[in-house]
N, C-alpha and C. Protein backbone atom coordinates (compact mmCIF):
# COMPACT_ATOMS: atom_id res chain seq x y z
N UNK A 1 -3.58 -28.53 18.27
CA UNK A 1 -2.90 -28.96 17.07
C UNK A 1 -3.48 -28.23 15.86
N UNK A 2 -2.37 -27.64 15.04
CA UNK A 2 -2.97 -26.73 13.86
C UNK A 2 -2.37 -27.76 12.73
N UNK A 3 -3.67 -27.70 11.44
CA UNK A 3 -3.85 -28.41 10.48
C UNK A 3 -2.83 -27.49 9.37
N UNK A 4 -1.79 -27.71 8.91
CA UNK A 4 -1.30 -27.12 7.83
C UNK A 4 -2.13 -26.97 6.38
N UNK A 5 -2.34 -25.99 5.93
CA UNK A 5 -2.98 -26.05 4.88
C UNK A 5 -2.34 -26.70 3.58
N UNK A 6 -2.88 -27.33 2.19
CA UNK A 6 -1.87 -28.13 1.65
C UNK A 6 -1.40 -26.48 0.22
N UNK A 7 -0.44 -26.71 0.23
CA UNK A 7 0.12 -25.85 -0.51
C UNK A 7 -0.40 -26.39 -2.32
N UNK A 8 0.38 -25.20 -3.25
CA UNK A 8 -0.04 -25.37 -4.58
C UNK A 8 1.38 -25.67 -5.37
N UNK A 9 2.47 -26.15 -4.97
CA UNK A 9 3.05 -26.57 -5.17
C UNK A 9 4.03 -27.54 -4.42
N UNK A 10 4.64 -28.45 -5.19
CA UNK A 10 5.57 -29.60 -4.39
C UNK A 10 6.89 -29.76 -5.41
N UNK A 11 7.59 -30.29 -4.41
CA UNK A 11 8.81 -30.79 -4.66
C UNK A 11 8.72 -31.67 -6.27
N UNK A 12 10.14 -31.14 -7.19
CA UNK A 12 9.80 -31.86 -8.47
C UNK A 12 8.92 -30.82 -9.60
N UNK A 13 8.23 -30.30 -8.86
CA UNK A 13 7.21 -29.66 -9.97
C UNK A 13 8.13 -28.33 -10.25
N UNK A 14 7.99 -28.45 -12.02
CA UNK A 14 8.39 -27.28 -12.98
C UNK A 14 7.86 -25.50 -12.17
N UNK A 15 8.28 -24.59 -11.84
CA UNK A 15 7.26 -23.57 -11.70
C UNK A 15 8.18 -22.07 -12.40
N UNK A 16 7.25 -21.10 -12.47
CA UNK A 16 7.85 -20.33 -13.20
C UNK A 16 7.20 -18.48 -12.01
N UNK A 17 8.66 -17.81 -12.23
CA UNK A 17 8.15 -16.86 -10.71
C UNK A 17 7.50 -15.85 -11.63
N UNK A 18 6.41 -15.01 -11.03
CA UNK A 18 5.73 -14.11 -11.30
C UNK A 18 5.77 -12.84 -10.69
N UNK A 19 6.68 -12.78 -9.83
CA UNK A 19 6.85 -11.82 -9.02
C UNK A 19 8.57 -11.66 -8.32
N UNK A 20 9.26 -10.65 -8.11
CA UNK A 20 10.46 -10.33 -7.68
C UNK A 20 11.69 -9.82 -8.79
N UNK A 21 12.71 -10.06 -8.69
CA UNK A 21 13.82 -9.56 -8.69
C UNK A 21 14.09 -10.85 -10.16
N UNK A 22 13.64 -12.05 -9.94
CA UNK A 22 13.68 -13.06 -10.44
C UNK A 22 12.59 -13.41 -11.76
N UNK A 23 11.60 -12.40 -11.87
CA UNK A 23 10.96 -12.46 -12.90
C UNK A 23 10.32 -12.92 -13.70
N UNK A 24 9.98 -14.06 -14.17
CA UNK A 24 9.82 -14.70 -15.49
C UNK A 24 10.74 -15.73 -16.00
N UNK A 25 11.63 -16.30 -14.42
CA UNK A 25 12.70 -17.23 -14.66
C UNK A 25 11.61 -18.70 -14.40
N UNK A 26 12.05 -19.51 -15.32
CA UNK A 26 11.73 -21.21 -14.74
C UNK A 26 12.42 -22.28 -14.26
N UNK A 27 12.11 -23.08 -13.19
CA UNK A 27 12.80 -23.81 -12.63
C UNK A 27 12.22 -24.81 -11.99
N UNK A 28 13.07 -25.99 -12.28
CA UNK A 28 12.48 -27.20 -10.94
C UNK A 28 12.31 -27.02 -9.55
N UNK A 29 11.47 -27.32 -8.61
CA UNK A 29 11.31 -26.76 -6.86
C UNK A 29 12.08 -28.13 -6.17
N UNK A 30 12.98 -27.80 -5.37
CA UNK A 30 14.10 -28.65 -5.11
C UNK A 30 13.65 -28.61 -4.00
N UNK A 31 13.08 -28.03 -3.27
CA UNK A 31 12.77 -28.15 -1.57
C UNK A 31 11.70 -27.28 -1.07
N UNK A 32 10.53 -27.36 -0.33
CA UNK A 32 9.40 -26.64 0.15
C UNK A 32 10.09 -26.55 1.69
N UNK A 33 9.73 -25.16 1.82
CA UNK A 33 9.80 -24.76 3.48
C UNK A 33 8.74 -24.91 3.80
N UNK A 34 7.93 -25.27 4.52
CA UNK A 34 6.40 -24.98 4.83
C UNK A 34 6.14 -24.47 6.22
N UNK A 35 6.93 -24.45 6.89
CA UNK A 35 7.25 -23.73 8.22
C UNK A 35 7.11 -21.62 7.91
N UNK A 36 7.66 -21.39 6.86
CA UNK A 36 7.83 -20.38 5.89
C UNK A 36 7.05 -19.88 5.27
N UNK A 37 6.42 -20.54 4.73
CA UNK A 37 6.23 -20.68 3.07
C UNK A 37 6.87 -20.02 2.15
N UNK A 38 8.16 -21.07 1.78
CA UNK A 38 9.06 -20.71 0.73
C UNK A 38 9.46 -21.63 0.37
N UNK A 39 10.29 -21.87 -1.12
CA UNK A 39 10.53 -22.46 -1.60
C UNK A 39 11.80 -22.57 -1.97
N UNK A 40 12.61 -23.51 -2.73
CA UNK A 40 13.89 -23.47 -3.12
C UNK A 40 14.11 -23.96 -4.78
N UNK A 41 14.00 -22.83 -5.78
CA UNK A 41 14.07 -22.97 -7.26
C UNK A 41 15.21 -23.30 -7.77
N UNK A 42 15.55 -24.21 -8.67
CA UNK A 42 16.74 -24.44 -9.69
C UNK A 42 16.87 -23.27 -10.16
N UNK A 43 18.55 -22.21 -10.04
CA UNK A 43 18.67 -21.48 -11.03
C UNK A 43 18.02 -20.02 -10.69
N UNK A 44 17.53 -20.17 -9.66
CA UNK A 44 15.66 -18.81 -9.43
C UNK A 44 16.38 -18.25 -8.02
N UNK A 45 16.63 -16.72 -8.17
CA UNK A 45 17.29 -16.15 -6.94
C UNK A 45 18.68 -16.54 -6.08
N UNK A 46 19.36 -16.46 -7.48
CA UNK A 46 20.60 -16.50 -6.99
C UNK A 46 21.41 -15.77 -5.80
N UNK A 47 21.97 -16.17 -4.65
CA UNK A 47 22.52 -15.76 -3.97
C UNK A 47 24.47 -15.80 -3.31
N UNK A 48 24.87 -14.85 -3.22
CA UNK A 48 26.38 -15.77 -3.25
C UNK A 48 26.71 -15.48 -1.75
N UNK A 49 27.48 -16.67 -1.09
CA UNK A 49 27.50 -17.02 0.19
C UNK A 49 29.23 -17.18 0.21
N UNK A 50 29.28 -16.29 1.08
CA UNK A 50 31.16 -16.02 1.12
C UNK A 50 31.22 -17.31 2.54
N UNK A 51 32.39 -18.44 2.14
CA UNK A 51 32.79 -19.40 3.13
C UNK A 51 34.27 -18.73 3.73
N UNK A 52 34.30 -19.05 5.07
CA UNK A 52 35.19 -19.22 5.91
C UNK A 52 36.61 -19.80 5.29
N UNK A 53 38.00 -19.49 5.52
CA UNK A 53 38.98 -20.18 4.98
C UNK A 53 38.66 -21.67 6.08
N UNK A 54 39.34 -22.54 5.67
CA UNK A 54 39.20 -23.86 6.56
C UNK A 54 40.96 -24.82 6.18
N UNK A 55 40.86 -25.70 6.61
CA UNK A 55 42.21 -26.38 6.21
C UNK A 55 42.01 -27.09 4.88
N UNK A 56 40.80 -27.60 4.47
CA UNK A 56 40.32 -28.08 3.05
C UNK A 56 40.41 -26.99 2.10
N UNK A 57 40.06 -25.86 2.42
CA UNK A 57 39.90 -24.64 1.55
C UNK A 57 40.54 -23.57 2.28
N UNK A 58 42.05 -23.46 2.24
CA UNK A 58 42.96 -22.28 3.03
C UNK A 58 42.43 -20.98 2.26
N UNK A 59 42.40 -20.87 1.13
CA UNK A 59 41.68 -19.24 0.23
C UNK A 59 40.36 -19.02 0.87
N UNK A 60 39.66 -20.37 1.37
CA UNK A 60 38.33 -19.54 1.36
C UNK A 60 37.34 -19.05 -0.09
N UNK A 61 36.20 -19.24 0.38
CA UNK A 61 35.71 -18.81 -1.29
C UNK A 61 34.05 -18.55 -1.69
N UNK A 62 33.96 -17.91 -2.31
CA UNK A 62 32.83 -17.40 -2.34
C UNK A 62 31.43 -18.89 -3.31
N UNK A 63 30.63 -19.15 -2.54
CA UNK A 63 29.53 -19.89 -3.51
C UNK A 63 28.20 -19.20 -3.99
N UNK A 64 27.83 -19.30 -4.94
CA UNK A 64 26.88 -19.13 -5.47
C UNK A 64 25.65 -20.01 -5.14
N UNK A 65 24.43 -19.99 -4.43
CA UNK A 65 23.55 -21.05 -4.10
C UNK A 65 21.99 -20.49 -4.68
N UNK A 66 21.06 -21.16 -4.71
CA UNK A 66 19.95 -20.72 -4.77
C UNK A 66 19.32 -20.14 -3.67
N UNK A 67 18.41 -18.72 -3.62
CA UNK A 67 18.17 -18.54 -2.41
C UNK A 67 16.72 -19.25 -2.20
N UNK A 68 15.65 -18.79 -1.35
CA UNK A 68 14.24 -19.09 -1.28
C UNK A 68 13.50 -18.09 -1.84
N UNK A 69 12.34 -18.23 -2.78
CA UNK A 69 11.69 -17.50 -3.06
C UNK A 69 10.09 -17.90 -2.42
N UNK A 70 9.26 -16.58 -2.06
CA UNK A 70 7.90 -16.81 -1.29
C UNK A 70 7.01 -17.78 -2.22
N UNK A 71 6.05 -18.55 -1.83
CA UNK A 71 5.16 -19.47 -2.56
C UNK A 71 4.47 -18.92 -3.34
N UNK A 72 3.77 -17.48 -2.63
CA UNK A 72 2.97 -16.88 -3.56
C UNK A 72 3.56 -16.24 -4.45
N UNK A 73 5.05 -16.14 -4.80
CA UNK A 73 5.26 -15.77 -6.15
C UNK A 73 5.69 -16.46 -6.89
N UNK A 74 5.79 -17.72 -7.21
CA UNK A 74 5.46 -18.85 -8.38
C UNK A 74 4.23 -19.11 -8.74
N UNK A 75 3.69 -19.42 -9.63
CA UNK A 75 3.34 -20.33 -10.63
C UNK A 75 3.47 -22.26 -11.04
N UNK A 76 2.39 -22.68 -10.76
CA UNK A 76 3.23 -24.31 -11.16
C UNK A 76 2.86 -23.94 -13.03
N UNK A 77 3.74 -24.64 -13.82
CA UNK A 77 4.10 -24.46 -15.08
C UNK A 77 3.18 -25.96 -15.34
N UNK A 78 2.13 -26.01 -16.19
CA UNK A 78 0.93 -26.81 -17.09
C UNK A 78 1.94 -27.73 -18.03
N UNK A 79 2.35 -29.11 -17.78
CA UNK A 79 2.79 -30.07 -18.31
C UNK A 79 2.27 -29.99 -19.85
N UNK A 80 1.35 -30.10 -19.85
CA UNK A 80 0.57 -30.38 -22.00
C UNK A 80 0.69 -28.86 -22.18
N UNK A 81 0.79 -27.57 -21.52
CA UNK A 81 0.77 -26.89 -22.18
C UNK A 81 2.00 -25.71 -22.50
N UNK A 82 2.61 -25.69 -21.33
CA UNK A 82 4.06 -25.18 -20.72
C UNK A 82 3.50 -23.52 -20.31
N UNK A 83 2.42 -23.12 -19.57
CA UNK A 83 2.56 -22.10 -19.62
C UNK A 83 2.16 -22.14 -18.13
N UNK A 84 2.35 -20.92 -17.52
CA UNK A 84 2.34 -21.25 -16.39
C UNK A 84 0.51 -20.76 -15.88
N UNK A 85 -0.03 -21.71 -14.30
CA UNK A 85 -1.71 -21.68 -14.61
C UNK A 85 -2.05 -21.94 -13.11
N UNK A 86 -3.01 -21.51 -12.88
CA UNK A 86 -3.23 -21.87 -11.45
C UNK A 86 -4.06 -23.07 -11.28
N UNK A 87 -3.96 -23.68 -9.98
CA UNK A 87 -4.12 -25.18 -9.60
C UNK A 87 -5.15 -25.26 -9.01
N UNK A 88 -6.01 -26.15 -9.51
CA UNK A 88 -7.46 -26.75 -8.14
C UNK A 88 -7.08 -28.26 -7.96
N UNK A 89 -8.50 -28.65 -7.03
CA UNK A 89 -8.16 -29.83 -6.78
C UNK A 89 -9.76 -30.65 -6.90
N UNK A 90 -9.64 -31.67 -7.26
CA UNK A 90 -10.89 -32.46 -7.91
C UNK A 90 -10.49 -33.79 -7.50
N UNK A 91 -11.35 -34.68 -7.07
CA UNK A 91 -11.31 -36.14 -7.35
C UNK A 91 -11.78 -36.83 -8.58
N UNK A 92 -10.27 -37.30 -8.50
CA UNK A 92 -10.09 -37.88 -10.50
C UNK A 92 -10.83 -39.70 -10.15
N UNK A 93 -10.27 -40.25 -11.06
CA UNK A 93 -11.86 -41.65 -11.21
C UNK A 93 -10.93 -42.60 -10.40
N UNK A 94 -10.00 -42.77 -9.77
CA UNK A 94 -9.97 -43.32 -8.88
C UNK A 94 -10.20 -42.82 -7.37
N UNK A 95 -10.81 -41.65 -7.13
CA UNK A 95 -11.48 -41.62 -6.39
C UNK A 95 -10.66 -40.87 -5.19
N UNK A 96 -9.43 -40.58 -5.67
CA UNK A 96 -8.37 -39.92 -5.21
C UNK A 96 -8.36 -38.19 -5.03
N UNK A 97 -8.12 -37.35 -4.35
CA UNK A 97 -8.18 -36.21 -4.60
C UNK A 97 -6.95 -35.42 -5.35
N UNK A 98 -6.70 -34.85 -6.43
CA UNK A 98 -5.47 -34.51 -6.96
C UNK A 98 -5.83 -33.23 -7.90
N UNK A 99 -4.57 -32.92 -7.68
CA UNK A 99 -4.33 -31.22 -8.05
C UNK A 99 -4.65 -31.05 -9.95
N UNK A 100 -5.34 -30.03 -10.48
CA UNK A 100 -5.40 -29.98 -11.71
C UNK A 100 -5.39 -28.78 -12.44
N UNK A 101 -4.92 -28.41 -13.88
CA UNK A 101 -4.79 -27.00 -13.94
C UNK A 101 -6.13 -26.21 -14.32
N UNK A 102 -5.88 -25.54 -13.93
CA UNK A 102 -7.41 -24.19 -14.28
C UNK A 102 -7.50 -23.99 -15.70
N UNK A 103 -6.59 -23.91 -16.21
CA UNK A 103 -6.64 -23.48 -17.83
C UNK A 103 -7.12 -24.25 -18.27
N UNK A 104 -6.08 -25.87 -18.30
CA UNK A 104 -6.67 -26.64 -19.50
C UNK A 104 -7.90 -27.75 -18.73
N UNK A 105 -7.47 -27.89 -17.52
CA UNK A 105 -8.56 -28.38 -16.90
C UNK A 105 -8.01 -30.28 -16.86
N UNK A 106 -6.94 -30.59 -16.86
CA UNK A 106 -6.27 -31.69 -16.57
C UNK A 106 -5.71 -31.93 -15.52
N UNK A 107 -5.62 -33.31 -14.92
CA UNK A 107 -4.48 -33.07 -14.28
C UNK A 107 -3.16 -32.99 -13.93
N UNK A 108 -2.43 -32.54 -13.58
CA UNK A 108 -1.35 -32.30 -13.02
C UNK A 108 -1.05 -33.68 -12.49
């Protein structure tokens, strides 16, 4: 049995990409692959997906969806500060272990 390592971002969290085609776009993370490691951004790597005609849709038609972008090219985006920062992890005073930013040194 292999231990998954815990990733630096989750579902919900703001992140902003640093790398690709996609640039310097920001977006909410709507879904983690972790099988992958990829992610699924609001808005971040647009892809358009041509559908089948069907009896609901006789034309058939082209959608626009988000594609996946790799983990290591986001950023989670610093709540108090909005910029984007890399993440550690510390046990805060309840004794809990939780993720916090490097910059300002809070947590997340």
């Amino acid at each position: 049995m292999s231990t998954q390592k815990k990733r630096h971002v989750r579902t919900g969290d703001t992140v902003k990409v640093i790398a690709g085609n996609s640039k310097g776009k920001e977006g909410k993370v709507t879904e983690v692959i972790i099988a992958k490691d990829r992610i699924i951004v609001e808005g971040v790597n647009m892809i358009k997906k041509h559908i089948k005609p069907n009896a609901q849709n006789p034309q058939g038609e082209i959608q626009e969806t988000e594609g996946t972008v790799h983990i290591s090219n986001v950023m989670v985006v610093d709540p108090s500060s909005g910029d984007a920062t890399r993440t550690g992890r510390k046990v805060n005073e309840n004794g809990k272990l939780q993720r916090f930013s490097k910059s300002s040194g809070k947590f997340i």
